[in-house]
C-alpha atoms as a PDB file:
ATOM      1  CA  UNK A   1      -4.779 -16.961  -7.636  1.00  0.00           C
ATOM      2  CA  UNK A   2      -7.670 -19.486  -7.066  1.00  0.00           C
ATOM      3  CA  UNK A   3     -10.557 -19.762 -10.360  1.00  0.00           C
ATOM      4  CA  UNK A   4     -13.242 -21.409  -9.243  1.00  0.00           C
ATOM      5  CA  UNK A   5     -17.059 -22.100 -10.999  1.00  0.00           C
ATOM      6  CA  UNK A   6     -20.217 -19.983  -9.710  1.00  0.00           C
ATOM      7  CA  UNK A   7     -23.280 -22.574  -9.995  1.00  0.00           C
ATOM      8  CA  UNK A   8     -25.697 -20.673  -7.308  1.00  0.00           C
ATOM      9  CA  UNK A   9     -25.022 -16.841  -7.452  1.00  0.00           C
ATOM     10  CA  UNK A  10     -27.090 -15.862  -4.301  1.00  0.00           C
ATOM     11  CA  UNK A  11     -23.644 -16.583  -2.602  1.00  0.00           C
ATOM     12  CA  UNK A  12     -21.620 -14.128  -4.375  1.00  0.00           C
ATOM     13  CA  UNK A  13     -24.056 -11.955  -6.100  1.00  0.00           C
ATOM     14  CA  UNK A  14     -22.967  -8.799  -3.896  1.00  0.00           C
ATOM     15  CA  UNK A  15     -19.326  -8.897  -4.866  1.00  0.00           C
ATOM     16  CA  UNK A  16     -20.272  -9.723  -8.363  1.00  0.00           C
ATOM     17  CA  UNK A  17     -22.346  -6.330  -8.322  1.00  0.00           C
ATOM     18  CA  UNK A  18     -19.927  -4.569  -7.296  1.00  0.00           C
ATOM     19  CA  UNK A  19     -17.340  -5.723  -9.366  1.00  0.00           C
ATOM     20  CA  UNK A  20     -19.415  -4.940 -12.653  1.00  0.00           C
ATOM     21  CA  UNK A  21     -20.392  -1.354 -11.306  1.00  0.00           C
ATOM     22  CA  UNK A  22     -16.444  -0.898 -10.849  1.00  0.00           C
ATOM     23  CA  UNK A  23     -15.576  -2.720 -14.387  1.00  0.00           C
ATOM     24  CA  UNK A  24     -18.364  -0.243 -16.140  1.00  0.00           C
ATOM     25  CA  UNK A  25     -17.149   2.835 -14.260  1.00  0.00           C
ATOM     26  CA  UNK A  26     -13.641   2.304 -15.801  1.00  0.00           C
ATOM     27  CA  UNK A  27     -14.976   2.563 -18.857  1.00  0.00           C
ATOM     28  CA  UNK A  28     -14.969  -0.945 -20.148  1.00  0.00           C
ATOM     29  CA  UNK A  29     -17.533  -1.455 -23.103  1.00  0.00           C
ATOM     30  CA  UNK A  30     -20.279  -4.570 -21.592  1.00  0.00           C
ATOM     31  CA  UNK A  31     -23.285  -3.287 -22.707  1.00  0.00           C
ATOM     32  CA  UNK A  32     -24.528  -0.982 -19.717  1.00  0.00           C
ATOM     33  CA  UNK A  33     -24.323   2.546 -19.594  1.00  0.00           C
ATOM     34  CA  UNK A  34     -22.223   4.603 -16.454  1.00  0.00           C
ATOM     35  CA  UNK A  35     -23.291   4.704 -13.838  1.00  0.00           C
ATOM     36  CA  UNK A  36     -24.421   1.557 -13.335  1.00  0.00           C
ATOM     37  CA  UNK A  37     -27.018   1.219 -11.030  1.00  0.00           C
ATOM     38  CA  UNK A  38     -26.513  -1.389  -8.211  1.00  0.00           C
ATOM     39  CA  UNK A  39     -30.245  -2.985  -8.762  1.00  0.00           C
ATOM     40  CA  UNK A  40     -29.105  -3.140 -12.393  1.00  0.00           C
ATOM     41  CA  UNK A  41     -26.037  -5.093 -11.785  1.00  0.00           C
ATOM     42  CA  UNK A  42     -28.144  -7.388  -9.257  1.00  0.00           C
ATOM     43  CA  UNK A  43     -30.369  -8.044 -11.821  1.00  0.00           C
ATOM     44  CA  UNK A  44     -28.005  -8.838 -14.436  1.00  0.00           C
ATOM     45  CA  UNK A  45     -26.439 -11.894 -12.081  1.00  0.00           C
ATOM     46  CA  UNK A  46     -29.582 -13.006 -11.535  1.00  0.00           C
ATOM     47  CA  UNK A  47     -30.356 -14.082 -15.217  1.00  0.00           C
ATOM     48  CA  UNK A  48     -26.956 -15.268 -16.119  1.00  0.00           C
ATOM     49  CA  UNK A  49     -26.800 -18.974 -15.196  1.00  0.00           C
ATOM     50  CA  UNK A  50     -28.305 -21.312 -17.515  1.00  0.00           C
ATOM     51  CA  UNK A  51     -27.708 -25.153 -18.585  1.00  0.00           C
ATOM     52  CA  UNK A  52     -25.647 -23.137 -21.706  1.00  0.00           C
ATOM     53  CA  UNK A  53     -24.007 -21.180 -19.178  1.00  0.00           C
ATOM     54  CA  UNK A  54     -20.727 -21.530 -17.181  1.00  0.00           C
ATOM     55  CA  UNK A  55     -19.435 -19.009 -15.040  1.00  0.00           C
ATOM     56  CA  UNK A  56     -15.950 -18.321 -13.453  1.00  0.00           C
ATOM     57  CA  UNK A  57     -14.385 -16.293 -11.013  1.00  0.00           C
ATOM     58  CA  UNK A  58     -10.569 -15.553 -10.102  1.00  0.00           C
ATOM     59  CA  UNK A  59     -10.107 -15.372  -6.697  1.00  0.00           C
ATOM     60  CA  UNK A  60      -6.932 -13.190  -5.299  1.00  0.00           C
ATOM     61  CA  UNK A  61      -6.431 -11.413  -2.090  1.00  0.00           C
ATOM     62  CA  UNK A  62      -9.459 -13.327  -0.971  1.00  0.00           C
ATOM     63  CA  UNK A  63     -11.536 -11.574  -3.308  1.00  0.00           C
ATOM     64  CA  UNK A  64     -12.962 -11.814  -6.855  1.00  0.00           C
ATOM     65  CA  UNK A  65     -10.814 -10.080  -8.732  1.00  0.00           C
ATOM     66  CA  UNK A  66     -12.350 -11.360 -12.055  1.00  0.00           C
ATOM     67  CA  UNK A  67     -14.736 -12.923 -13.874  1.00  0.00           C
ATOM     68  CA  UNK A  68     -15.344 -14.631 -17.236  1.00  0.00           C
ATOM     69  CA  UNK A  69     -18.606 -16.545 -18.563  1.00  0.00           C
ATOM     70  CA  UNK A  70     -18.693 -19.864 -21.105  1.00  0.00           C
ATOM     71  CA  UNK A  71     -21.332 -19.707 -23.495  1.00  0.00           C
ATOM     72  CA  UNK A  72     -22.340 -23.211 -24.761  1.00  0.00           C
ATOM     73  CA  UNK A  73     -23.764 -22.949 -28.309  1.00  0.00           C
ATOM     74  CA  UNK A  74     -27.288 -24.812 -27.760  1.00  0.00           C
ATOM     75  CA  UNK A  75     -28.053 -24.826 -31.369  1.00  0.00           C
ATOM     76  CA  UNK A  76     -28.562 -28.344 -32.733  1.00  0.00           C
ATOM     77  CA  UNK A  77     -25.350 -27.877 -35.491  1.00  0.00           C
ATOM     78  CA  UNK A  78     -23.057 -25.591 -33.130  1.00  0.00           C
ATOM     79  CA  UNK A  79     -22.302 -28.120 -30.688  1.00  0.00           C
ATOM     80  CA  UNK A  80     -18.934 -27.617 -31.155  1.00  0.00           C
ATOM     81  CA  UNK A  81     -18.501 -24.199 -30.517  1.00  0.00           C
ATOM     82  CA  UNK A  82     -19.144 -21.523 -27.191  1.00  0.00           C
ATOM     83  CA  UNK A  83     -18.615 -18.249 -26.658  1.00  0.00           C
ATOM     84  CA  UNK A  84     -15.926 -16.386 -24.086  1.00  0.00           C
ATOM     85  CA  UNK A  85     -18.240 -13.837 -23.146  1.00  0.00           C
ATOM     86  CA  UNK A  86     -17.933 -10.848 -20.031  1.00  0.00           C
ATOM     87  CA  UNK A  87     -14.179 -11.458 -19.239  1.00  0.00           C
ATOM     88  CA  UNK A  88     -13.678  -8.684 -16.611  1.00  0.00           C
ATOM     89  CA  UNK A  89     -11.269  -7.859 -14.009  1.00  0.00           C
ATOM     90  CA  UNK A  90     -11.509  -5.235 -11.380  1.00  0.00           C
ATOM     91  CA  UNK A  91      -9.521  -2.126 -11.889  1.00  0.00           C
ATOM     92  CA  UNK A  92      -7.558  -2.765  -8.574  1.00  0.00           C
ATOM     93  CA  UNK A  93      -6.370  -6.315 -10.257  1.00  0.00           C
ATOM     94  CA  UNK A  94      -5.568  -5.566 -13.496  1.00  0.00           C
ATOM     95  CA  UNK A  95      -2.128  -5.834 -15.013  1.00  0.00           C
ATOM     96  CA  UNK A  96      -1.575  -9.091 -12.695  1.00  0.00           C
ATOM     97  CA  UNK A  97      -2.341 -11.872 -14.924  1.00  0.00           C
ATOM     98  CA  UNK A  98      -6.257 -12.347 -14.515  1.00  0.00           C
ATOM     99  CA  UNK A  99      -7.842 -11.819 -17.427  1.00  0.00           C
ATOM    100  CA  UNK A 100      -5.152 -14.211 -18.794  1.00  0.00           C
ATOM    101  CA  UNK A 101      -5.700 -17.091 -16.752  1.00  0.00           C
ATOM    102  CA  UNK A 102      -9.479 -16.904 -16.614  1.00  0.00           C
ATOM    103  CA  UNK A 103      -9.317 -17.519 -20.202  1.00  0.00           C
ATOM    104  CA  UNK A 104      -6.959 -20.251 -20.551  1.00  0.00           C
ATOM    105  CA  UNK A 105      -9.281 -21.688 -17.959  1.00  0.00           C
ATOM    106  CA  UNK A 106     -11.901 -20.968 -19.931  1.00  0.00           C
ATOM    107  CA  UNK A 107     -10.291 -22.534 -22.769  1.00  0.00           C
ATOM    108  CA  UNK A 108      -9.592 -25.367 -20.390  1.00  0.00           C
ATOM    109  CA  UNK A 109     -13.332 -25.155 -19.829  1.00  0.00           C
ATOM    110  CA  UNK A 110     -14.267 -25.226 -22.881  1.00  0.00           C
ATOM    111  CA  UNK A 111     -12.126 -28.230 -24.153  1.00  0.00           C
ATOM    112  CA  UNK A 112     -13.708 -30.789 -21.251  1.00  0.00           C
ATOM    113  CA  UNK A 113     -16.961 -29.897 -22.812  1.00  0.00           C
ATOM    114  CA  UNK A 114     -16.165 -30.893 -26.271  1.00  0.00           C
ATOM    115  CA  UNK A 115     -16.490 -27.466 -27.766  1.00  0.00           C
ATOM    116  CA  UNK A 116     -12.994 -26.674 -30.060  1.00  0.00           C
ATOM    117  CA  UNK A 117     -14.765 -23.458 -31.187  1.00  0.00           C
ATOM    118  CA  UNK A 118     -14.362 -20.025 -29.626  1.00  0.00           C
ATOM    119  CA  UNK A 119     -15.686 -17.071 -30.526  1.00  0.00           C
ATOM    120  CA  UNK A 120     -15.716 -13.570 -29.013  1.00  0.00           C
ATOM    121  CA  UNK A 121     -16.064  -9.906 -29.255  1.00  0.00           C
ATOM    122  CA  UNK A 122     -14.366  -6.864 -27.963  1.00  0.00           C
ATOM    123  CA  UNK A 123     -14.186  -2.910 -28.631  1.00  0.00           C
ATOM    124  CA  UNK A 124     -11.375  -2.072 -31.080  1.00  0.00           C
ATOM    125  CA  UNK A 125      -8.602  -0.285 -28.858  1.00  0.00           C
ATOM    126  CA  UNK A 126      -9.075  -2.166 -25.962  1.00  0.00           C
ATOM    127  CA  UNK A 127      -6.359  -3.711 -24.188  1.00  0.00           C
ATOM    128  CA  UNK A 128      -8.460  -7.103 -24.535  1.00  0.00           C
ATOM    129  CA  UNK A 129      -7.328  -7.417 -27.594  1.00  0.00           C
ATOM    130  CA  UNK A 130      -3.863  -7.586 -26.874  1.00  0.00           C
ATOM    131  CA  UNK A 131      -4.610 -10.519 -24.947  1.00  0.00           C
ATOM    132  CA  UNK A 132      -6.921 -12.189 -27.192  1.00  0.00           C
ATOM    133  CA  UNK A 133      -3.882 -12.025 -29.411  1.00  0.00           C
ATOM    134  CA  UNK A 134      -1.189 -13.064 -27.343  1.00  0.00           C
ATOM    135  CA  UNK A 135      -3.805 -15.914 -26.589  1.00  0.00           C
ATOM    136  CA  UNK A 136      -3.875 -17.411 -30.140  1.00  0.00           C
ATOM    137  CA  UNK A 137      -7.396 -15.748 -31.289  1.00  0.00           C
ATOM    138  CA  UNK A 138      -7.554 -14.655 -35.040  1.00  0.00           C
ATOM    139  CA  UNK A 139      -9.294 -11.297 -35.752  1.00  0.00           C
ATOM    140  CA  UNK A 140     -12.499 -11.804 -38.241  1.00  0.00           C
ATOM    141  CA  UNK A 141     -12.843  -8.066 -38.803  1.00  0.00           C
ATOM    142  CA  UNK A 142     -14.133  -5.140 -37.296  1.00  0.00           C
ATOM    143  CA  UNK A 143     -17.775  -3.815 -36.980  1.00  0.00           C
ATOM    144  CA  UNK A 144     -17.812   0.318 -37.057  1.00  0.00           C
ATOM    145  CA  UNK A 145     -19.897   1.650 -34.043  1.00  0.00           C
ATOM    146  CA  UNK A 146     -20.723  -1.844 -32.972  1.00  0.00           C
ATOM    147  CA  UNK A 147     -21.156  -0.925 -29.281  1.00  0.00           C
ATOM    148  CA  UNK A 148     -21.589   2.415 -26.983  1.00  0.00           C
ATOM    149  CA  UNK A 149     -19.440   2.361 -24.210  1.00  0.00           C
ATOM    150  CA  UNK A 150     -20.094   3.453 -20.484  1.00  0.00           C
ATOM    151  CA  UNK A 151     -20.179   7.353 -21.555  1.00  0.00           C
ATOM    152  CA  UNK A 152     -22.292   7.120 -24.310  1.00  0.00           C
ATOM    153  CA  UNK A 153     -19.979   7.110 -27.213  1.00  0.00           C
ATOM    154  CA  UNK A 154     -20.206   4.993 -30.163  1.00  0.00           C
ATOM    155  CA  UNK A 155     -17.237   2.022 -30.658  1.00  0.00           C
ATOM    156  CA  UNK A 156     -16.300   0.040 -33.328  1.00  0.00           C
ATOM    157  CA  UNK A 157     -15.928  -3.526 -32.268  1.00  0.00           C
ATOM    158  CA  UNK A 158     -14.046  -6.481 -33.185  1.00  0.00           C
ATOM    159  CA  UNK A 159     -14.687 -10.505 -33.401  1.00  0.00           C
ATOM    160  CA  UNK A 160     -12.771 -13.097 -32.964  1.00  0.00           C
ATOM    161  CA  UNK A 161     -12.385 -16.462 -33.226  1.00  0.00           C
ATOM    162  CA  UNK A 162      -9.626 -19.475 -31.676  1.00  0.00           C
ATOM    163  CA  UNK A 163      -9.703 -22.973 -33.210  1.00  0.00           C
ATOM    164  CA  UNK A 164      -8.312 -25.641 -30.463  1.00  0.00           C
ATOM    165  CA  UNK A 165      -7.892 -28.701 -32.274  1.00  0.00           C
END
């Protein structure tokens, strides 16, 4: 497996699509409602790299298999901190270690940019949060019927946090 940084998306904006469109048709909670609509996914690559922004991708079998986006706090006082935001892996890839390493890379990330802060959010039940835990995050709390998923249907969500200095 191969994680590499996305600075121009034009590049891989068609795989990216499709991976989203496959991601939200499994049924994983990212904010967009089944089916998702390939102009819609298009559109949301589009607007996603910023100067706050990092993006990754896990290459394997020559494809992306996953995905996973750095969000540097901008605010004056949060310099410290960023977000782990859209970790995704394709359906066909999962259970294979991606969603792991794209966030220790993340953290890696993360660490070269001075932020020792993490924060994130995930549906309760998920198997993210498995990971999250197995990964050294600390659950904050939950938030009833934070999120709808794909289908419609309301989910509570949880928040996170990982210190690491």
């Amino acid at each position: 497996m191969q994680i590499r940084e996305i600075n121009e998306i034009h590049h891989d904006q068609e795989e990216l699509s499709h991976l989203f469109q496959e991601v939200i048709a499994s049924g994983a909670s990212m904010n967009y409602f089944h089916p998702m609509h390939h102009e819609t996914a298009m559109r949301y690559w589009e607007g996603v790299l910023s100067e706050h922004v990092r993006l990754f991708v896990a290459i394997l079998d020559g494809q992306i298999a996953g995905t996973v986006q750095l969000h540097l706090s901008d605010k004056e006082n949060g310099q410290h901190r960023a977000e782990v935001a859209k970790l995704m892996t394709h359906p066909v890839f999962r259970r294979k270690g991606v969603g792991k390493a794209l966030l220790q890379h993340a953290e890696k990330m993360a660490t070269e940019e001075n932020r020792w802060l993490l924060m994130l959010d995930t549906e309760k039940g998920s198997a993210a949060n498995a990971l999250y835990l197995s990964e050294g995050y600390q659950l904050i709390g939950e938030v009833p019927a934070y999120s709808q998923d794909p289908f419609g249907e309301y989910k509570d969500g949880n928040a996170y946090y990982k210190l690491l200095k």
